[in-house]
Protein backbone atom coordinates (compact mmCIF):
# COMPACT_ATOMS: atom_id res chain seq x y z
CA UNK A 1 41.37 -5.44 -28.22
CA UNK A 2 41.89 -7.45 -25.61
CA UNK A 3 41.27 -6.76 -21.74
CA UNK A 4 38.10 -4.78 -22.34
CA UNK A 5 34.70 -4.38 -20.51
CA UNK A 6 31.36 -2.36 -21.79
CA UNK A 7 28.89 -0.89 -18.86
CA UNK A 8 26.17 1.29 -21.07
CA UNK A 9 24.70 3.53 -18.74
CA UNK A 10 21.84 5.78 -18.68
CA UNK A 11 20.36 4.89 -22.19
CA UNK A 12 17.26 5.97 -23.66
CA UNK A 13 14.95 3.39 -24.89
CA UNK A 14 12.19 4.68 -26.99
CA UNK A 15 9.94 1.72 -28.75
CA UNK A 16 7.41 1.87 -31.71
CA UNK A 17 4.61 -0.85 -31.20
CA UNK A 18 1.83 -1.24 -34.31
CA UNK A 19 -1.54 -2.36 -32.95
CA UNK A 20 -3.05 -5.46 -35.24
CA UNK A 21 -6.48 -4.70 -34.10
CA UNK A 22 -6.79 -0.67 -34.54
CA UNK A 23 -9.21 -0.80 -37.49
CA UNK A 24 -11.47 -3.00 -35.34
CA UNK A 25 -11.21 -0.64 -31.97
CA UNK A 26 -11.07 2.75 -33.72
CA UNK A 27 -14.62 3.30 -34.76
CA UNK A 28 -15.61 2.17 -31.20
CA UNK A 29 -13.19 4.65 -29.78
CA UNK A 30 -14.26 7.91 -31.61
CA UNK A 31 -17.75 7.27 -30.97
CA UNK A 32 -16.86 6.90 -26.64
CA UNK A 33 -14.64 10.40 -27.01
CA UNK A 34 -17.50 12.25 -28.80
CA UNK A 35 -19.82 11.07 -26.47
CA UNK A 36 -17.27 11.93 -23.48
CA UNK A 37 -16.48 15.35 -24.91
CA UNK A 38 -20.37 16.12 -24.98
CA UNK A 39 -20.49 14.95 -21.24
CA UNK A 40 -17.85 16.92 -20.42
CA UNK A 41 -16.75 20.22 -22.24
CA UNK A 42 -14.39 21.90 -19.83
CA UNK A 43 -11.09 20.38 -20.66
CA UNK A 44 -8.99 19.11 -17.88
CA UNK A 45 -6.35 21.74 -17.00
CA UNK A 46 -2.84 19.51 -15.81
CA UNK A 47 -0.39 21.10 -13.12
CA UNK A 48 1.39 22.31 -16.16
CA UNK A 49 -1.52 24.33 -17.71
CA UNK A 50 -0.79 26.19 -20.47
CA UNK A 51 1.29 23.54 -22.36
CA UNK A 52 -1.72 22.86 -24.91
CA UNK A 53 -2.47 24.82 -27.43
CA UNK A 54 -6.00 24.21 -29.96
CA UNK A 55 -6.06 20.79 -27.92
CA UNK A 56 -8.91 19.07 -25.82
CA UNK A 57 -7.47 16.71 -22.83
CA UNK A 58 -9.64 14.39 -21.45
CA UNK A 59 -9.61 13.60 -17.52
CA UNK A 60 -6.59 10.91 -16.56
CA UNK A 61 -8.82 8.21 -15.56
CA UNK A 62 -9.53 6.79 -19.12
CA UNK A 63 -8.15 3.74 -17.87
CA UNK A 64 -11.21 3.29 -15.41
CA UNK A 65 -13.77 3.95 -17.87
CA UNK A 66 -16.55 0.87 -18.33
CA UNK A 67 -16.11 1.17 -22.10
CA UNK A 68 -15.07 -2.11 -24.25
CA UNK A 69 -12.81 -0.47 -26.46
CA UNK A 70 -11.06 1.24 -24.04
CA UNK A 71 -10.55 -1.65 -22.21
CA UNK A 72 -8.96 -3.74 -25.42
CA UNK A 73 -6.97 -0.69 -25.67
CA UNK A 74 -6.16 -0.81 -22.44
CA UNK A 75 -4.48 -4.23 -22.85
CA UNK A 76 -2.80 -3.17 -25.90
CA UNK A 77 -1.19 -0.35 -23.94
CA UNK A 78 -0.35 -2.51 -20.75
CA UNK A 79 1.25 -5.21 -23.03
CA UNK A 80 3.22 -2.39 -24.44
CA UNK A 81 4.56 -1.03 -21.76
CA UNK A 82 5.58 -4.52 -20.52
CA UNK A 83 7.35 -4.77 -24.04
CA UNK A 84 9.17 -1.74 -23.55
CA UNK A 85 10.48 -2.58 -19.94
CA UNK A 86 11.35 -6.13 -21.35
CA UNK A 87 13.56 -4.40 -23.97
CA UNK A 88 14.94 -1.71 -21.92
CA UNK A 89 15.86 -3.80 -18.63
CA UNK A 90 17.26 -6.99 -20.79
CA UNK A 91 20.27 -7.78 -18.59
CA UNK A 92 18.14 -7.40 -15.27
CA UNK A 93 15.91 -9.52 -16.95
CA UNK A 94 18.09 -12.69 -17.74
CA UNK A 95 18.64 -12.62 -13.85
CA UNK A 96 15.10 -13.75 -12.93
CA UNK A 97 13.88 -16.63 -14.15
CA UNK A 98 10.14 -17.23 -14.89
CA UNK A 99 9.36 -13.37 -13.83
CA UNK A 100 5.78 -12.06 -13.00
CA UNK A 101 5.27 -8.27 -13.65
CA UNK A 102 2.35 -5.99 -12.42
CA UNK A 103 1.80 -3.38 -14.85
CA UNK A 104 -0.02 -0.10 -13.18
CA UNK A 105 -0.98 2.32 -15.27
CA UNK A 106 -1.45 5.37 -12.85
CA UNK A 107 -2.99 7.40 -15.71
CA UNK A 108 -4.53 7.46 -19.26
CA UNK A 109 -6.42 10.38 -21.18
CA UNK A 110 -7.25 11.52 -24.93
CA UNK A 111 -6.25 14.84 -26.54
CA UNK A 112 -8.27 16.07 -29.38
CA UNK A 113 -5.85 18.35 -31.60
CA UNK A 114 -8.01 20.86 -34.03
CA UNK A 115 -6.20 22.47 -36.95
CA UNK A 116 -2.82 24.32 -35.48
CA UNK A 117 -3.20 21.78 -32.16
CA UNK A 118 0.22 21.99 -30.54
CA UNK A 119 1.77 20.99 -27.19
CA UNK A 120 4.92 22.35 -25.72
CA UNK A 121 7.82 20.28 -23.84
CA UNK A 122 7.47 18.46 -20.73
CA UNK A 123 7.92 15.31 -18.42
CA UNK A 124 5.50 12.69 -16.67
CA UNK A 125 6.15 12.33 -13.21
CA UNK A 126 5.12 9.92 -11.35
CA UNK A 127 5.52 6.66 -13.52
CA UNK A 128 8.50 4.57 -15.44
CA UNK A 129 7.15 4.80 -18.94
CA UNK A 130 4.96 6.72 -20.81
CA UNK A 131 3.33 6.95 -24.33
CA UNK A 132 1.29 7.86 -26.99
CA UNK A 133 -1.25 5.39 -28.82
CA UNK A 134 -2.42 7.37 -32.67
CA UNK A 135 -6.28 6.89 -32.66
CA UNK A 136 -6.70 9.00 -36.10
CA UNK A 137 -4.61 11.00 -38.00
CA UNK A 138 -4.34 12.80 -41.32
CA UNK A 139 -2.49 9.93 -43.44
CA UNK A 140 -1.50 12.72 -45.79
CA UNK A 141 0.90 15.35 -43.21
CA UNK A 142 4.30 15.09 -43.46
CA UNK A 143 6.66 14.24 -40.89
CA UNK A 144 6.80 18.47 -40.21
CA UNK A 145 3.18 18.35 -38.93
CA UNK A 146 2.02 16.90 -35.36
CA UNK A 147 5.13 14.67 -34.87
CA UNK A 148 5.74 14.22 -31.23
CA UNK A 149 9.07 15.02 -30.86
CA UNK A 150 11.70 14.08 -27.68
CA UNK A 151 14.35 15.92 -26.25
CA UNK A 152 17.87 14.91 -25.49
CA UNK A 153 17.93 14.37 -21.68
CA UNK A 154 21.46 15.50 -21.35
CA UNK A 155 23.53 18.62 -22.15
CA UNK A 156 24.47 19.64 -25.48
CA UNK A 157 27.75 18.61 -26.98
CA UNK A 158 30.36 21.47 -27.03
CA UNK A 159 32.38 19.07 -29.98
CA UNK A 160 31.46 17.96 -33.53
CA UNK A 161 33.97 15.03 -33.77
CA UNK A 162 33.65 11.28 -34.75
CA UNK A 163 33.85 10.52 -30.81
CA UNK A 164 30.71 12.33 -30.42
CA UNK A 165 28.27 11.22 -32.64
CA UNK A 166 26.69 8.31 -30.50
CA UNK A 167 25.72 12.12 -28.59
CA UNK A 168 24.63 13.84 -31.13
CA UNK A 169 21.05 13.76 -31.39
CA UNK A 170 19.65 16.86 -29.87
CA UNK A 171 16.22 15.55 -30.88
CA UNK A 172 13.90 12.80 -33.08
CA UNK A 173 10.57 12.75 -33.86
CA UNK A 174 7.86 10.34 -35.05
CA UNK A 175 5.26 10.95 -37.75
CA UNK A 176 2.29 9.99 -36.19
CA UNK A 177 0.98 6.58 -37.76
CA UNK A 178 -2.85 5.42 -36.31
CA UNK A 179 -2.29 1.99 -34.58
CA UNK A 180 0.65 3.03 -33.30
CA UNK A 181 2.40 3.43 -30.19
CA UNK A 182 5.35 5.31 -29.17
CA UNK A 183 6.97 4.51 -25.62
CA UNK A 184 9.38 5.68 -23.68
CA UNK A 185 11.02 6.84 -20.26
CA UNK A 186 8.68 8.83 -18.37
CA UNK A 187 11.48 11.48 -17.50
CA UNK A 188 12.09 12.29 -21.04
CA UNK A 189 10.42 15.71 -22.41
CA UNK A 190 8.77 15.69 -25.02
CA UNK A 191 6.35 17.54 -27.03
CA UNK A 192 4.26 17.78 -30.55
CA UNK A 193 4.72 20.01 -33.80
CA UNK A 194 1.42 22.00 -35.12
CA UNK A 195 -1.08 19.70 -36.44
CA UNK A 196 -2.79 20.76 -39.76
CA UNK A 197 -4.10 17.77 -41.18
CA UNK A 198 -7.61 17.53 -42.32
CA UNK A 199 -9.40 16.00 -39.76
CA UNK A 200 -8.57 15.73 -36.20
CA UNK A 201 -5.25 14.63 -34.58
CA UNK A 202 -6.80 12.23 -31.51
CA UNK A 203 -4.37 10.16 -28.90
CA UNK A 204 -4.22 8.60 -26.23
CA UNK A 205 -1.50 9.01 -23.44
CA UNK A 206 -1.12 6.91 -20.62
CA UNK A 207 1.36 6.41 -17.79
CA UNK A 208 3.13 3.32 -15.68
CA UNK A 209 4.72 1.70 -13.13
CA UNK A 210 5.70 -1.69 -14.03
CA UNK A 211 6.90 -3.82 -10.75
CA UNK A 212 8.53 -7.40 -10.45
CA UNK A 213 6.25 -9.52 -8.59
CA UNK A 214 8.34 -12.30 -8.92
């Protein structure tokens, strides 16, 4: 049809990223959080305590730890989150030519799930993007055990039609997958399903500002 124009607002990006180098990180990794949990055995308590169940969180400074793997996941995670941006900004993007970013992540911590390990819904202030990197993981769960899930950011629909259905997710999860990383706006709740797997459900989170510096 003729005499048409498209402005897509408020859409939500979310972004799967598989790390090439997990198997050579991971070992690395689990050795720094067993070492970290032994240092430190009182889990940190957020401003939302009482979200985790069966879970151990780290501090949020992870990102500041002298540690080499956490460091090369560090970049992973930074290059992500620049990925993500890239994807969700697009037409901004085209605008600037030869851009320079400064990625700032404000925040990162590991959660240790044990069997039943759960965590309810909620938001990241403070940053644009957020995620979840899958250190280890039962390979064997099903999609129906410690998916993080995320919630529709706007109201329900009150109609079932045809119009609708770019609306109509109320929800979508992600089977969790080690070496990979889920990202997305930092206003966006979300949440995880009971864990049961066999051995222990360990992320990392992390948050970010991502500015143009030129």
């Amino acid at each position: 049809m003729k005499g048409v124009s498209v402005n897509t607002l408020w859409p939500t990006t979310l972004v799967k990223i598989v790390n090439p180098d997990h198997t050579k990180i991971k070992k690395n990794l689990l050795s720094f959080f067993d070492k970290y949990i032994k240092k430190n055995t009182t889990e940190y308590k957020s401003g939302n305590a009482g979200e985790n169940f069966l879970v151990y969180e780290s501090l949020h400074n992870l990102q500041k730890e002298d540690d080499k793997s956490c460091k090369e996941l560090m970049t992973f995670v930074s290059q992500s989150f620049l990925t993500a941006s890239n994807i969700a900004n697009k037409k901004d993007l085209e605008k600037v030519i030869n851009p320079i970013f400064d990625v700032q992540i404000n925040g990162a911590w590991f959660m240790k799930y044990k069997k039943g390990g759960f965590v309810l819904p909620h938001a990241h202030g403070t940053c644009s993007w957020s995620c979840v990197y899958y250190v280890q993981v039962d390979e064997n769960i099903t999609d129906k055990q410690g998916s993080t899930y995320f919630m529709k950011p706007t109201t329900k629909n009150s109609t079932n039609d045809f119009g609708s259905r770019h609306n109509a997710y109320e929800n979508v999860r992600y089977k969790p997958e080690e070496g990979s990383i889920i990202l997305w706006p930092g206003h966006i709740n979300h949440g995880s399903i009971p864990y049961y797997g066999d051995i222990n459900r360990i992320v990392v989170s992390a948050n970010a500002l991502i500015n143009l510096v030129k």
